[in-house]
PDB file of N, CA and C in Angstrom:
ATOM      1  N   UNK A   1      28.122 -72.604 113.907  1.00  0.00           N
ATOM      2  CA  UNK A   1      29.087 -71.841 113.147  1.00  0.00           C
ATOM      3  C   UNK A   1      30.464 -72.108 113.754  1.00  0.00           C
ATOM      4  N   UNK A   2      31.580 -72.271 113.023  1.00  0.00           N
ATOM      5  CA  UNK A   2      32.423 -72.657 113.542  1.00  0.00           C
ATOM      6  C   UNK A   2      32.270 -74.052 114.479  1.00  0.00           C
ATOM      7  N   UNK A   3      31.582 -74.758 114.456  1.00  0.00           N
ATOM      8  CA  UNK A   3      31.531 -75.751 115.546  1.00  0.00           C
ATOM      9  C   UNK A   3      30.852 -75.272 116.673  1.00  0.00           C
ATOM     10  N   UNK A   4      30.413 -74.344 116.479  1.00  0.00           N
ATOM     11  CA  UNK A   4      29.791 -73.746 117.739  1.00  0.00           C
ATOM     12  C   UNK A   4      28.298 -73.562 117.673  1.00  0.00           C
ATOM     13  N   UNK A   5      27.697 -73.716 118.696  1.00  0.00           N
ATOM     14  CA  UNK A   5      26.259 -73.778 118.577  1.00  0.00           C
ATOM     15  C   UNK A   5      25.661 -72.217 118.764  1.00  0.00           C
ATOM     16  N   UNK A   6      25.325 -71.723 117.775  1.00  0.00           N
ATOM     17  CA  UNK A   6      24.706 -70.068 117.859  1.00  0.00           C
ATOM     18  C   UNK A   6      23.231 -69.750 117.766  1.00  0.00           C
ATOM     19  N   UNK A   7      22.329 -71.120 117.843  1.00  0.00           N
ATOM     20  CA  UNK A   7      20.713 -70.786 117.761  1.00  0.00           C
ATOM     21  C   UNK A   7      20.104 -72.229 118.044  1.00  0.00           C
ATOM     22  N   UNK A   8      19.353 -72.529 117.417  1.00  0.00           N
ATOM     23  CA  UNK A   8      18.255 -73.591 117.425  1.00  0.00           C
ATOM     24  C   UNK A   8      17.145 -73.066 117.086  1.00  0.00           C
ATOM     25  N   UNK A   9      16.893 -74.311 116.512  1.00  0.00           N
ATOM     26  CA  UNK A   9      15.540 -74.821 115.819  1.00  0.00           C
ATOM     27  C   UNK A   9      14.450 -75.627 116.154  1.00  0.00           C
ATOM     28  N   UNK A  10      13.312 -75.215 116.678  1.00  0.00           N
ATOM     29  CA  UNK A  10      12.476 -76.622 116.915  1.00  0.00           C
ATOM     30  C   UNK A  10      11.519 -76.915 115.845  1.00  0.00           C
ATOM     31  N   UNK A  11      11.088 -78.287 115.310  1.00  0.00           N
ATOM     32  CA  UNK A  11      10.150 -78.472 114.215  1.00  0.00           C
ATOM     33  C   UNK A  11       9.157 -79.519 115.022  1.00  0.00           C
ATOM     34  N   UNK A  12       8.069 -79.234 114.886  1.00  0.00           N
ATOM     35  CA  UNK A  12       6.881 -79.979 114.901  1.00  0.00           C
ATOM     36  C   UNK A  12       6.402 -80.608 114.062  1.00  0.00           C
ATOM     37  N   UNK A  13       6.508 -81.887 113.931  1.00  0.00           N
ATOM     38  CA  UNK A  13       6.089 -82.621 112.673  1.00  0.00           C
ATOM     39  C   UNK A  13       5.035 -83.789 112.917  1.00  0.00           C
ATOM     40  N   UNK A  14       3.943 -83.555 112.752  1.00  0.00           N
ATOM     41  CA  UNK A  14       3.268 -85.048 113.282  1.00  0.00           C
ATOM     42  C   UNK A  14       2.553 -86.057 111.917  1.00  0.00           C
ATOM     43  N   UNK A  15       3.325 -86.887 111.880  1.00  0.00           N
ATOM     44  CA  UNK A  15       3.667 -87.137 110.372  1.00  0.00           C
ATOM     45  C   UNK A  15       2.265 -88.199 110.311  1.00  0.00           C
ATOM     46  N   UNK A  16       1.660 -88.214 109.427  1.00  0.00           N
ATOM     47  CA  UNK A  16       0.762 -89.128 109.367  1.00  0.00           C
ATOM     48  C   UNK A  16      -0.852 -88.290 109.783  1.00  0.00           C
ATOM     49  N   UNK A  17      -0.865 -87.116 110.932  1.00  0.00           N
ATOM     50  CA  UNK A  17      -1.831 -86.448 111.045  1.00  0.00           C
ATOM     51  C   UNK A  17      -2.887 -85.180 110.817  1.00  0.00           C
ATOM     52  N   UNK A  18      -2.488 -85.600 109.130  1.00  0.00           N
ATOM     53  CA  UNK A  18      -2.816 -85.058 108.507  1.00  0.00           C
ATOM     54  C   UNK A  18      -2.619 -83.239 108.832  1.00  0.00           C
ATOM     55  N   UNK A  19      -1.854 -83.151 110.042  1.00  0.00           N
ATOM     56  CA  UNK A  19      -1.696 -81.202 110.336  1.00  0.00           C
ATOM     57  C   UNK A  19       0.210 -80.922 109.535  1.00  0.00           C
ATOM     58  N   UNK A  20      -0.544 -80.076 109.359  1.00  0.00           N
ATOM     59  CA  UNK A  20       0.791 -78.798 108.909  1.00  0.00           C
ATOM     60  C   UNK A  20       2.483 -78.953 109.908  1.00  0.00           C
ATOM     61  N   UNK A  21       3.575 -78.803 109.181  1.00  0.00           N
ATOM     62  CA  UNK A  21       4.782 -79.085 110.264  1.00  0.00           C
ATOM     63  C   UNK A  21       4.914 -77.599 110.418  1.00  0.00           C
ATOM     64  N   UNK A  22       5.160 -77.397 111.455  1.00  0.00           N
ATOM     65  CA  UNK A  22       5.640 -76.092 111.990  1.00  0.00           C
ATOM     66  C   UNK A  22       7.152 -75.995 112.508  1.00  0.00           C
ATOM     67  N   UNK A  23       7.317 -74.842 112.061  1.00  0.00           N
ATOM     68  CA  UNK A  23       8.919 -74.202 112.935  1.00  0.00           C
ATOM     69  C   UNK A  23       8.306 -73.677 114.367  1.00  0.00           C
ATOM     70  N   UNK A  24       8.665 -74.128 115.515  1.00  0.00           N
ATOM     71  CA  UNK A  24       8.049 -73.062 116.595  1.00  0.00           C
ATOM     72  C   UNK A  24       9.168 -73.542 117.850  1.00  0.00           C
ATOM     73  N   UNK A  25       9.993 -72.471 118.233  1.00  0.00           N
ATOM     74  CA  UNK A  25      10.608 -71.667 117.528  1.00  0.00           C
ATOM     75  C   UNK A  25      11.883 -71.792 116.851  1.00  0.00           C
ATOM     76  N   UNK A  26      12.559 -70.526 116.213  1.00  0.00           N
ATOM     77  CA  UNK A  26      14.076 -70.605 115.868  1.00  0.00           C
ATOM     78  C   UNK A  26      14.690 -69.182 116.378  1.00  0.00           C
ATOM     79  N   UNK A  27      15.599 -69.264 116.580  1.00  0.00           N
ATOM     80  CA  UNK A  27      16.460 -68.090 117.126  1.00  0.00           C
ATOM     81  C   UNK A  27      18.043 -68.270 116.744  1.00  0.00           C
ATOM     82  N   UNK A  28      18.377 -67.078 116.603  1.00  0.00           N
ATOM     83  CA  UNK A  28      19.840 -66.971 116.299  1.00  0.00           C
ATOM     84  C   UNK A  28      20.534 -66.165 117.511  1.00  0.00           C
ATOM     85  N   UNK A  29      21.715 -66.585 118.058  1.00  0.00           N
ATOM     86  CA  UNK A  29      21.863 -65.539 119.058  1.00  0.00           C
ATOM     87  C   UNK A  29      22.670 -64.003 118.696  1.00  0.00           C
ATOM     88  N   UNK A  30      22.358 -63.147 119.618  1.00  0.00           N
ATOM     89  CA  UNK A  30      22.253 -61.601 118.551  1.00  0.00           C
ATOM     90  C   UNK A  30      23.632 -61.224 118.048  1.00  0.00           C
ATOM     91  N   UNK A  31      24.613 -61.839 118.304  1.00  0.00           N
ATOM     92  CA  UNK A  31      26.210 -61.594 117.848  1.00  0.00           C
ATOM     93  C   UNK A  31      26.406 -62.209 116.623  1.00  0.00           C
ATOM     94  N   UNK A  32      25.756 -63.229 115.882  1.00  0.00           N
ATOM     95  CA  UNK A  32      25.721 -63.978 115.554  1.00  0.00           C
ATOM     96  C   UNK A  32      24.460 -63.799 113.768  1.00  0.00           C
ATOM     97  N   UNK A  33      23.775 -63.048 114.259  1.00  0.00           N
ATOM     98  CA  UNK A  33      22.272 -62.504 113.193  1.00  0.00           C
ATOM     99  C   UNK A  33      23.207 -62.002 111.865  1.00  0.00           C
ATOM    100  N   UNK A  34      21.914 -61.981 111.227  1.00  0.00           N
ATOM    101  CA  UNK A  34      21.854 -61.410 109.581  1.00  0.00           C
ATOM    102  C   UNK A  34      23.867 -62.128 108.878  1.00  0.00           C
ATOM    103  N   UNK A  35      23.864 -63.323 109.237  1.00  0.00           N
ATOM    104  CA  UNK A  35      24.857 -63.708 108.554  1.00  0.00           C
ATOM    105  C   UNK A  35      24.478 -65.147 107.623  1.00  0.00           C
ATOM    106  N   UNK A  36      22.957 -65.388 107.501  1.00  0.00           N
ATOM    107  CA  UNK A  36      22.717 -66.028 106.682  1.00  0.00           C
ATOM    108  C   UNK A  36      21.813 -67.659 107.831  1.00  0.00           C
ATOM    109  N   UNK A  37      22.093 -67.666 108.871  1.00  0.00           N
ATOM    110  CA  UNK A  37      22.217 -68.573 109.723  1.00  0.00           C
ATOM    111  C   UNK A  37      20.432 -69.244 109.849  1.00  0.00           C
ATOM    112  N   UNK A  38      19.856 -68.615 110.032  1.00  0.00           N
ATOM    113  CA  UNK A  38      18.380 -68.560 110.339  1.00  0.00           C
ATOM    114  C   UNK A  38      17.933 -69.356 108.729  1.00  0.00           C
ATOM    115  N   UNK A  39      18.534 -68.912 107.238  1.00  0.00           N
ATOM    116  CA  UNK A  39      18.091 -69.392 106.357  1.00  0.00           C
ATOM    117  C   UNK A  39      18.763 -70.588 105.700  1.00  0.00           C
ATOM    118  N   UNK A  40      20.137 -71.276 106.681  1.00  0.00           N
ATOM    119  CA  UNK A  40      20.385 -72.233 106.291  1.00  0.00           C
ATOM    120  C   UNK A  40      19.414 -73.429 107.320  1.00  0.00           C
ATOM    121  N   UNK A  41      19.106 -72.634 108.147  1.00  0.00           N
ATOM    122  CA  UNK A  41      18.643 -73.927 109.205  1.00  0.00           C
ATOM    123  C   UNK A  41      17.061 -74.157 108.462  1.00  0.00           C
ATOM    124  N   UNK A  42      17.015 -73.074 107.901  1.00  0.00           N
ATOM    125  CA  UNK A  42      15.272 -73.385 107.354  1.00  0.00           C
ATOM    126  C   UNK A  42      15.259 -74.199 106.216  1.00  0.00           C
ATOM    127  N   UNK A  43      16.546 -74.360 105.460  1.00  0.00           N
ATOM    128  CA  UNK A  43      16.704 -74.922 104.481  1.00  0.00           C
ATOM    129  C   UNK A  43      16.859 -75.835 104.503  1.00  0.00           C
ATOM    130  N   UNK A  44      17.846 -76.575 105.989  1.00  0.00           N
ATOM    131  CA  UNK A  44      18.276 -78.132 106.620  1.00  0.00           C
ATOM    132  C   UNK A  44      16.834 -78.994 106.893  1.00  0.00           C
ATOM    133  N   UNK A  45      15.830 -77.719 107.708  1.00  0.00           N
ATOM    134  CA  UNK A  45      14.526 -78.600 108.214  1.00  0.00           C
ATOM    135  C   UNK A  45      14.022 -78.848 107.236  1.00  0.00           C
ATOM    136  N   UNK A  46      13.640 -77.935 106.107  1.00  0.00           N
ATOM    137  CA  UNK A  46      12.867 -78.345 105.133  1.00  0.00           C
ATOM    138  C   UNK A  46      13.908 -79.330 104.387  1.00  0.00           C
ATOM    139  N   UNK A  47      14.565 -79.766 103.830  1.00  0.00           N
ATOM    140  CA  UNK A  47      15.700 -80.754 103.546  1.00  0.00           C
ATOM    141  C   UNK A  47      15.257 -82.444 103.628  1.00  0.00           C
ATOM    142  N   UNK A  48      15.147 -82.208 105.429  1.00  0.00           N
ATOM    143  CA  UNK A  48      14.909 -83.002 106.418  1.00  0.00           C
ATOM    144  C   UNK A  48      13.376 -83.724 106.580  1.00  0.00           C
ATOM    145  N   UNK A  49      12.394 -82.615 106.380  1.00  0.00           N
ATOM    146  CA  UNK A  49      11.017 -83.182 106.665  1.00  0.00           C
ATOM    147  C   UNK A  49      10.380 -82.653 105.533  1.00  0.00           C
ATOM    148  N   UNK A  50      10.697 -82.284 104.211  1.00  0.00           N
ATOM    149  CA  UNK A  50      10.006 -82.046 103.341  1.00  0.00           C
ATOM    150  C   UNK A  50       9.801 -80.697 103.265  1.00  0.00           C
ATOM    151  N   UNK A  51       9.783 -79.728 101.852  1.00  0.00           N
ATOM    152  CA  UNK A  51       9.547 -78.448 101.573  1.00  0.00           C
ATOM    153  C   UNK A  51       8.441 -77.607 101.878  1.00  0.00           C
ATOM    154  N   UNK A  52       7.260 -78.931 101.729  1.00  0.00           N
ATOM    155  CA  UNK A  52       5.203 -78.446 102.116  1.00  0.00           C
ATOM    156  C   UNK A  52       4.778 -78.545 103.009  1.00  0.00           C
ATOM    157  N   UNK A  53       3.385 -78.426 103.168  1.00  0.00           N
ATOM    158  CA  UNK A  53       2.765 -78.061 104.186  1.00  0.00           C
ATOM    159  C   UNK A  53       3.543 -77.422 105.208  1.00  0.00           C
ATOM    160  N   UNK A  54       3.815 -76.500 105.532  1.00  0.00           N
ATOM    161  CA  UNK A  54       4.367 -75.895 106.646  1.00  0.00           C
ATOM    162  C   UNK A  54       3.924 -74.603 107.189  1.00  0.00           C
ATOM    163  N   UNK A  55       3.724 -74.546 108.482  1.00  0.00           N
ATOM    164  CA  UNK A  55       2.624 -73.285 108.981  1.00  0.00           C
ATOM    165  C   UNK A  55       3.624 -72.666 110.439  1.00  0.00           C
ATOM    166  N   UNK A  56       3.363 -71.424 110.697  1.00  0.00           N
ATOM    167  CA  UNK A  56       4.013 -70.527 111.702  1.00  0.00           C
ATOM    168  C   UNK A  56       3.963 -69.460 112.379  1.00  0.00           C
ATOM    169  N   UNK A  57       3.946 -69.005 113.280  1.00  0.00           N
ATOM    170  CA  UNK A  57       3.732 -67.558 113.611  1.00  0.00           C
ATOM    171  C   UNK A  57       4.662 -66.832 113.905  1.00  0.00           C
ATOM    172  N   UNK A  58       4.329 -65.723 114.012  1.00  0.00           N
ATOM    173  CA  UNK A  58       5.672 -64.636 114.766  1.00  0.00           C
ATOM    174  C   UNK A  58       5.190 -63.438 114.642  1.00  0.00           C
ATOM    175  N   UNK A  59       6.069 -62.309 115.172  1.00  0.00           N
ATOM    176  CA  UNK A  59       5.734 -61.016 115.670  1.00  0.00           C
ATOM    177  C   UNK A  59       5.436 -60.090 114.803  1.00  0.00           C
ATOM    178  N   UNK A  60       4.671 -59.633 114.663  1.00  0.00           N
ATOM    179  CA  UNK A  60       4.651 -58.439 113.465  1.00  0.00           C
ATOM    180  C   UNK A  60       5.450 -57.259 113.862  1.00  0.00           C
ATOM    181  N   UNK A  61       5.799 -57.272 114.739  1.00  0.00           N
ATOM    182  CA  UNK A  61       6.599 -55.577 114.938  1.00  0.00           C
ATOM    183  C   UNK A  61       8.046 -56.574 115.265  1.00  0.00           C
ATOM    184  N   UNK A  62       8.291 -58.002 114.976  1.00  0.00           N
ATOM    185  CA  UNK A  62       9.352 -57.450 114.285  1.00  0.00           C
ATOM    186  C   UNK A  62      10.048 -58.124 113.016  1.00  0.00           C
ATOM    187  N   UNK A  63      10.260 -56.555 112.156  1.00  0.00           N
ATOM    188  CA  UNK A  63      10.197 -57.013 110.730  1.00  0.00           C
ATOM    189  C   UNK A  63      11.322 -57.991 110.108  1.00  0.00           C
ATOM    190  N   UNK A  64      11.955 -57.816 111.047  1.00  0.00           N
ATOM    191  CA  UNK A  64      13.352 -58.917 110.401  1.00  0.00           C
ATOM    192  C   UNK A  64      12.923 -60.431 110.455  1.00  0.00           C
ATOM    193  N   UNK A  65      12.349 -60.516 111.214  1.00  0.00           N
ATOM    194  CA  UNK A  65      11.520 -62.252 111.458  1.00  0.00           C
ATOM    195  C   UNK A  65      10.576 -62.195 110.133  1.00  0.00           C
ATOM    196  N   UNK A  66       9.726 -61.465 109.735  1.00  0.00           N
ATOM    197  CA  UNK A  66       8.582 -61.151 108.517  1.00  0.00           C
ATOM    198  C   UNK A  66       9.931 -60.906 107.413  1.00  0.00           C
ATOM    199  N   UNK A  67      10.641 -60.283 107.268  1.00  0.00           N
ATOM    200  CA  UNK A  67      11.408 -60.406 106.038  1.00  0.00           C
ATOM    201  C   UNK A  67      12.075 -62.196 105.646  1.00  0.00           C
ATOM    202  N   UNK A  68      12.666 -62.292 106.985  1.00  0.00           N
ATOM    203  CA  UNK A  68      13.444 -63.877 106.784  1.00  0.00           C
ATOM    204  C   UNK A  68      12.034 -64.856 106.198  1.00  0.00           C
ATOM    205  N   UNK A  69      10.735 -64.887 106.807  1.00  0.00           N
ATOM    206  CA  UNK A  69      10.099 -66.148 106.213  1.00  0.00           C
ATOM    207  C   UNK A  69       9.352 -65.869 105.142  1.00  0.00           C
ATOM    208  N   UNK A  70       9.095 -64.297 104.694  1.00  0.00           N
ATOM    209  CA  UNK A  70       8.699 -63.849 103.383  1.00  0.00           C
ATOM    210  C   UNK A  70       9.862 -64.624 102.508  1.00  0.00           C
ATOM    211  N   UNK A  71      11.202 -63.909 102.931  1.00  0.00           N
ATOM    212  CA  UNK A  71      12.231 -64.436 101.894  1.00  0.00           C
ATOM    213  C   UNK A  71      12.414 -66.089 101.698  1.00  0.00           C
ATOM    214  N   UNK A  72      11.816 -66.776 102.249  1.00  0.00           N
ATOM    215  CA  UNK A  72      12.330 -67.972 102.366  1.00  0.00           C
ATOM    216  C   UNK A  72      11.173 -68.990 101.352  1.00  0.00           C
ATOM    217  N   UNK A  73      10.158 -67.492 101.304  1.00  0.00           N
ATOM    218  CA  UNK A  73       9.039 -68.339 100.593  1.00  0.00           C
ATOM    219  C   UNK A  73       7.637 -68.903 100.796  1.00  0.00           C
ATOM    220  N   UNK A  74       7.307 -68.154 102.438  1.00  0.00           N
ATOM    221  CA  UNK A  74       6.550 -68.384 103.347  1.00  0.00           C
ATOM    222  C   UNK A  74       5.116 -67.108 103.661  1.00  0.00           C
ATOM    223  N   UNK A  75       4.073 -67.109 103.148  1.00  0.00           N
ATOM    224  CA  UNK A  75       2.834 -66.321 102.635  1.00  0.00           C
ATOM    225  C   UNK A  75       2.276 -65.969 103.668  1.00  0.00           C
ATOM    226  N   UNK A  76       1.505 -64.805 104.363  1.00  0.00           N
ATOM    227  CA  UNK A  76       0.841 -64.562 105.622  1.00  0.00           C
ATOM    228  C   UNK A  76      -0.224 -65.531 105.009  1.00  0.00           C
ATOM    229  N   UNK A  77      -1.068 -65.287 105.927  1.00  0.00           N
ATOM    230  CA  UNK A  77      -2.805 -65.914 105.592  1.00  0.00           C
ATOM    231  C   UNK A  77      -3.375 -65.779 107.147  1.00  0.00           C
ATOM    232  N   UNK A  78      -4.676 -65.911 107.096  1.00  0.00           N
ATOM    233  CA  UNK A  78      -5.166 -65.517 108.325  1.00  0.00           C
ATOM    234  C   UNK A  78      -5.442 -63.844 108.517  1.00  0.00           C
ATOM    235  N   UNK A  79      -6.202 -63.869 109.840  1.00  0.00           N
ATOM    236  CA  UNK A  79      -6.416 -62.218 110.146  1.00  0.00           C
ATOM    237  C   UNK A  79      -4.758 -62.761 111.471  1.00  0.00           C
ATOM    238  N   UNK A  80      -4.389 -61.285 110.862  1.00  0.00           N
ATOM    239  CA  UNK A  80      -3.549 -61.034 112.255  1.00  0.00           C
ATOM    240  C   UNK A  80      -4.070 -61.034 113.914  1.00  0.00           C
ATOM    241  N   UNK A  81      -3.541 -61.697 114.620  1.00  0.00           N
ATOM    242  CA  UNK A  81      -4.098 -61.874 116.235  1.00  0.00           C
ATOM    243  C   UNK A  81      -3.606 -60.705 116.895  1.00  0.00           C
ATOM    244  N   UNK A  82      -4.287 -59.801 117.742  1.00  0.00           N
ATOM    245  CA  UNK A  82      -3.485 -58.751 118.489  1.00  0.00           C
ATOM    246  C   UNK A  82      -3.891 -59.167 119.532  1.00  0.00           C
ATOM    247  N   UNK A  83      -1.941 -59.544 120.785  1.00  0.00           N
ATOM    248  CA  UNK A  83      -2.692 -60.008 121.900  1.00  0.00           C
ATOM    249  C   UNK A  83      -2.522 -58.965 122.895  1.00  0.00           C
ATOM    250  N   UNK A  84      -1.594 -57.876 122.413  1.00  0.00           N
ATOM    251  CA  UNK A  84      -1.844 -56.366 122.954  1.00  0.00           C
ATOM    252  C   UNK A  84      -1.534 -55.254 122.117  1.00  0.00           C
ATOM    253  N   UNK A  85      -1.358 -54.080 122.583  1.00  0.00           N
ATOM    254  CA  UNK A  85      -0.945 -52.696 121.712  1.00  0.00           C
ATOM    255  C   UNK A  85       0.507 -52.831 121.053  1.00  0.00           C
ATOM    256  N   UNK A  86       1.183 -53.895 121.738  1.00  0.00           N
ATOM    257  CA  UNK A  86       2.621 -53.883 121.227  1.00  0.00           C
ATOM    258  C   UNK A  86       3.126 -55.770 121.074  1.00  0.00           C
ATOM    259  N   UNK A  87       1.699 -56.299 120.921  1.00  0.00           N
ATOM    260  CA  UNK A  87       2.078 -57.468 120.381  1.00  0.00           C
ATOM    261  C   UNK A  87       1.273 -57.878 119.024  1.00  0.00           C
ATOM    262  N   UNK A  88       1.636 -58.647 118.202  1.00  0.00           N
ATOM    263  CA  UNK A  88       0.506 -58.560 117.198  1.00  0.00           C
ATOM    264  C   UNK A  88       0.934 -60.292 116.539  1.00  0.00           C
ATOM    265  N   UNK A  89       0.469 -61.280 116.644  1.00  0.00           N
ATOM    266  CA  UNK A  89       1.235 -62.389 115.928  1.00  0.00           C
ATOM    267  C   UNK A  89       0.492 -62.497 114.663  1.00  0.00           C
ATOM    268  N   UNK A  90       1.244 -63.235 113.668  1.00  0.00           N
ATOM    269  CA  UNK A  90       0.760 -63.375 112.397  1.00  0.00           C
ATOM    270  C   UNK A  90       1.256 -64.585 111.922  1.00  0.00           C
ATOM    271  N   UNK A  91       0.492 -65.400 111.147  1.00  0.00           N
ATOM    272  CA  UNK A  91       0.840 -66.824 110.309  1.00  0.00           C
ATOM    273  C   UNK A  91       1.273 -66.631 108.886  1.00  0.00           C
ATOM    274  N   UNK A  92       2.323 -67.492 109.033  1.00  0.00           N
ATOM    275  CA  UNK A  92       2.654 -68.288 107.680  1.00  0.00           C
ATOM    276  C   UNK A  92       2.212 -68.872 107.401  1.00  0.00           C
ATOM    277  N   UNK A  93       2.548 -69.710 105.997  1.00  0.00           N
ATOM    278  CA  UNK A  93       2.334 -71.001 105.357  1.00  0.00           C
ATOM    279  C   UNK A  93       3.398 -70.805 103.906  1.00  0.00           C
ATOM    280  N   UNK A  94       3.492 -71.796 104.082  1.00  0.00           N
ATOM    281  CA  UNK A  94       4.228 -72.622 103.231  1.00  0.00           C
ATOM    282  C   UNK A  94       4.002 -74.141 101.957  1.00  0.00           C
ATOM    283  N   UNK A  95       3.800 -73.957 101.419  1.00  0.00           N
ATOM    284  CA  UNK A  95       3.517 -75.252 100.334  1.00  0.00           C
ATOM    285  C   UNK A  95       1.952 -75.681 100.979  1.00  0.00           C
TER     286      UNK A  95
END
């Protein structure tokens, strides 16, 4: 933003092996959130390595991460993993 670097993105893509590309992870830094940032970069990767197959996890308690990849177009599936009382991860997918 501005020329300035406010997050990152990592994508996993192993092209040819037949698995799913994943986002793991992305972050925005917190001065910086809910200004659109998180859904242009999802828009650049997919851009970049194609709209499908794409798979992910993240936190269920917290909902702003579950709103951004709902909104973006991205379906739970799976049983939710609880790896304690106050962690809970859950998968996406995509195309």
């Amino acid at each position: 933003m501005n020329e300035q670097i406010v997050g990152a993105v990592r994508i996993v893509d192993k092209k040819g092996e037949g698995k799913p590309k994943r986002i793991s992870p992305i972050f925005v830094m917190p001065e910086y959130r809910n200004q659109g940032i998180a859904q242009e970069a999802i828009r650049a990767v997919e851009e970049i390595h194609g709209d499908n197959d794409w798979e992910l996890e993240t936190i269920l308690q917290e909902p702003g991460n579950c709103h951004l990849y709902e909104k973006m177009g991205y379906r739970r599936f799976d049983s939710p993993i609880e790896v304690n009382e106050r962690l809970t991860l859950v998968r996406y997918r995509k195309g």
